[in-house]
Protein backbone atom coordinates (compact mmCIF):
# COMPACT_ATOMS: atom_id res chain seq x y z
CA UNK A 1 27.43 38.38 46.12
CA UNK A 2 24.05 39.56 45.00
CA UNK A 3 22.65 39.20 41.81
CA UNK A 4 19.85 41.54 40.18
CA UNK A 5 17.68 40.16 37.07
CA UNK A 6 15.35 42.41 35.27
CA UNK A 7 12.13 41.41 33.63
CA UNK A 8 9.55 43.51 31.71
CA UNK A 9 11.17 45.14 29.13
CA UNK A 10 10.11 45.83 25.34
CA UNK A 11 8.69 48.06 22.63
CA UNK A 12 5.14 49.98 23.14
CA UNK A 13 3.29 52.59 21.07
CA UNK A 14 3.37 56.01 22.84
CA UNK A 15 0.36 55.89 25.13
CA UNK A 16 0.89 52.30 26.72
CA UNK A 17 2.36 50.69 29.43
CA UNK A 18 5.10 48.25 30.64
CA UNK A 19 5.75 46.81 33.80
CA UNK A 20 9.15 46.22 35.09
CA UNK A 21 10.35 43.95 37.76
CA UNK A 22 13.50 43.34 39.37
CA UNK A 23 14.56 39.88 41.71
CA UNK A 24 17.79 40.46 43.90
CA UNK A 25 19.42 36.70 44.59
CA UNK A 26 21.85 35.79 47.04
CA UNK A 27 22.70 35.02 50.39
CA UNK A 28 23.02 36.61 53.66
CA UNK A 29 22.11 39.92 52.63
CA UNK A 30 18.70 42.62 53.18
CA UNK A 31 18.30 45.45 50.76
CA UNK A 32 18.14 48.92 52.04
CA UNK A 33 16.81 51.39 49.23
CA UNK A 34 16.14 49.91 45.35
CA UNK A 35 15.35 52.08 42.47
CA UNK A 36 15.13 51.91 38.86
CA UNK A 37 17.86 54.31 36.07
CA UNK A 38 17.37 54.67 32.82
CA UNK A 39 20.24 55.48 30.04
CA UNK A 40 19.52 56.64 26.56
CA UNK A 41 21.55 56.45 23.46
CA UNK A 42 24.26 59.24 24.48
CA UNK A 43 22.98 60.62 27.24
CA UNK A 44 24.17 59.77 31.21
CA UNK A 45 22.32 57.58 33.56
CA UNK A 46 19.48 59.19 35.77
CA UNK A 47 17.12 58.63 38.34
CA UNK A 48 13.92 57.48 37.33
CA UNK A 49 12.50 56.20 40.77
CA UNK A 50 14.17 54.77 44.01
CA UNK A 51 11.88 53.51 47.08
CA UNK A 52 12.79 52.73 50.76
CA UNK A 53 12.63 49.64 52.47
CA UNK A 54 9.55 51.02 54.16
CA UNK A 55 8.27 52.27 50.99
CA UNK A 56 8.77 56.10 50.76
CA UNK A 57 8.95 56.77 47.42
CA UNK A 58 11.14 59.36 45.06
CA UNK A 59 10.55 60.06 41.47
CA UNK A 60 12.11 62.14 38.63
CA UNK A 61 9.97 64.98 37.94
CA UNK A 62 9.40 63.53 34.05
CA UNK A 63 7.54 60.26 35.21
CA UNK A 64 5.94 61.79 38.21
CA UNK A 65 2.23 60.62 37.86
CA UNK A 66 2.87 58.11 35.27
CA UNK A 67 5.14 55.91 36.72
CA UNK A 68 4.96 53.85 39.86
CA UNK A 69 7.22 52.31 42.09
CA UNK A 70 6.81 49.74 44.37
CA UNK A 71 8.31 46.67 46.22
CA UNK A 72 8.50 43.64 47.80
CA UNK A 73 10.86 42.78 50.63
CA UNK A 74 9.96 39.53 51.21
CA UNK A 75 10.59 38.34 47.68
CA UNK A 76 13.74 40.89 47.75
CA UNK A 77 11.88 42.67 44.39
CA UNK A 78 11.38 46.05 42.96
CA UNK A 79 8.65 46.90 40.00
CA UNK A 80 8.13 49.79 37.99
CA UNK A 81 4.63 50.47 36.61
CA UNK A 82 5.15 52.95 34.01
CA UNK A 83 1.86 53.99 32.00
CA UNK A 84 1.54 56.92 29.33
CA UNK A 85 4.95 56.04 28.31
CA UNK A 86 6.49 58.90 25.90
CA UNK A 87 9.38 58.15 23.03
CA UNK A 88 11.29 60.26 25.48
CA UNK A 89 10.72 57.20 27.74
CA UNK A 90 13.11 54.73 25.03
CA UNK A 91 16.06 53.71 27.38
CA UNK A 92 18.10 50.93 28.85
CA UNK A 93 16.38 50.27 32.68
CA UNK A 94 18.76 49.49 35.15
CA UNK A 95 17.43 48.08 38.61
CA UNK A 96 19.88 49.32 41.77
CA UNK A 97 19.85 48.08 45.09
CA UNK A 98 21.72 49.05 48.28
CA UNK A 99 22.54 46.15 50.10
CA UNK A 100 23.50 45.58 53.87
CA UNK A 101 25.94 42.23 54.32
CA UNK A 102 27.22 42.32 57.48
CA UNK A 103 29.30 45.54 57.79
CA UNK A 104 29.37 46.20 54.27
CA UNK A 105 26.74 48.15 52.10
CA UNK A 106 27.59 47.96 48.72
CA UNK A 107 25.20 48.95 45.56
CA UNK A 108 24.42 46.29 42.52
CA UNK A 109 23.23 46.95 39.66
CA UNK A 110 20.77 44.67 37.16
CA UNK A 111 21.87 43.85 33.41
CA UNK A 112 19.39 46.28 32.22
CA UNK A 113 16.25 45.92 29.85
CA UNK A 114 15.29 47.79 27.12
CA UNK A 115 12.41 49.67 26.71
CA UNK A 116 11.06 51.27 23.34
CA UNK A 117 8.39 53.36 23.08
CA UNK A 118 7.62 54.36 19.72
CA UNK A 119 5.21 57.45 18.39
């Protein structure tokens, strides 16, 4: 079992920044890709940003040059720099991680954190 805590979270004018992070616990495991989702009130999950293990990076075209991805495999942790955040941006965070354990590669996802961006 793998668990995924998220950190960072809050409320910020429009303009500012947060910085998200994301620990993935456990045991016998290495992470393949991570990436962060966001969900707003009534709308579906989406991609906001997933990285490889080697560091290529993917973004959704809405954050592209304001938010930045970027990890740490030896601390099994993703981040999310996100600057010039929008009220668009207001959304529940979920970090995602594709794990190898021995034959198996299953996907976890983090508790979420909230992030607010007011105008």
């Amino acid at each position: 079992q793998v668990l995924l805590v998220e950190s960072g979270g809050g409320s910020v004018q429009a303009g500012g920044s947060l910085r998200l992070s994301c620990a993935a616990s456990g045991s016998s495991f290495s992470i393949n890709d991570m990436g962060w989702y966001r969900q707003a009130p009534g709308k579906q999950r989406e991609l906001v940003a997933r990285i490889s293990r080697g560091g290529s990076a993917n973004y959704a075209d809405s954050v592209k040059g304001r938010f930045t991805i970027s990890r740490d495999n030896e601390k099994n942790s993703v981040y999310l720099q996100m600057n010039s955040l929008k009220p668009e941006d207001t959304a529940v965070y979920y970090c995602n991680a594709v794990v190898i354990i021995g034959p198996m590669i299953p996907e976890y996802w983090g508790q979420g954190t909230q992030v607010t961006v007011s105008s």
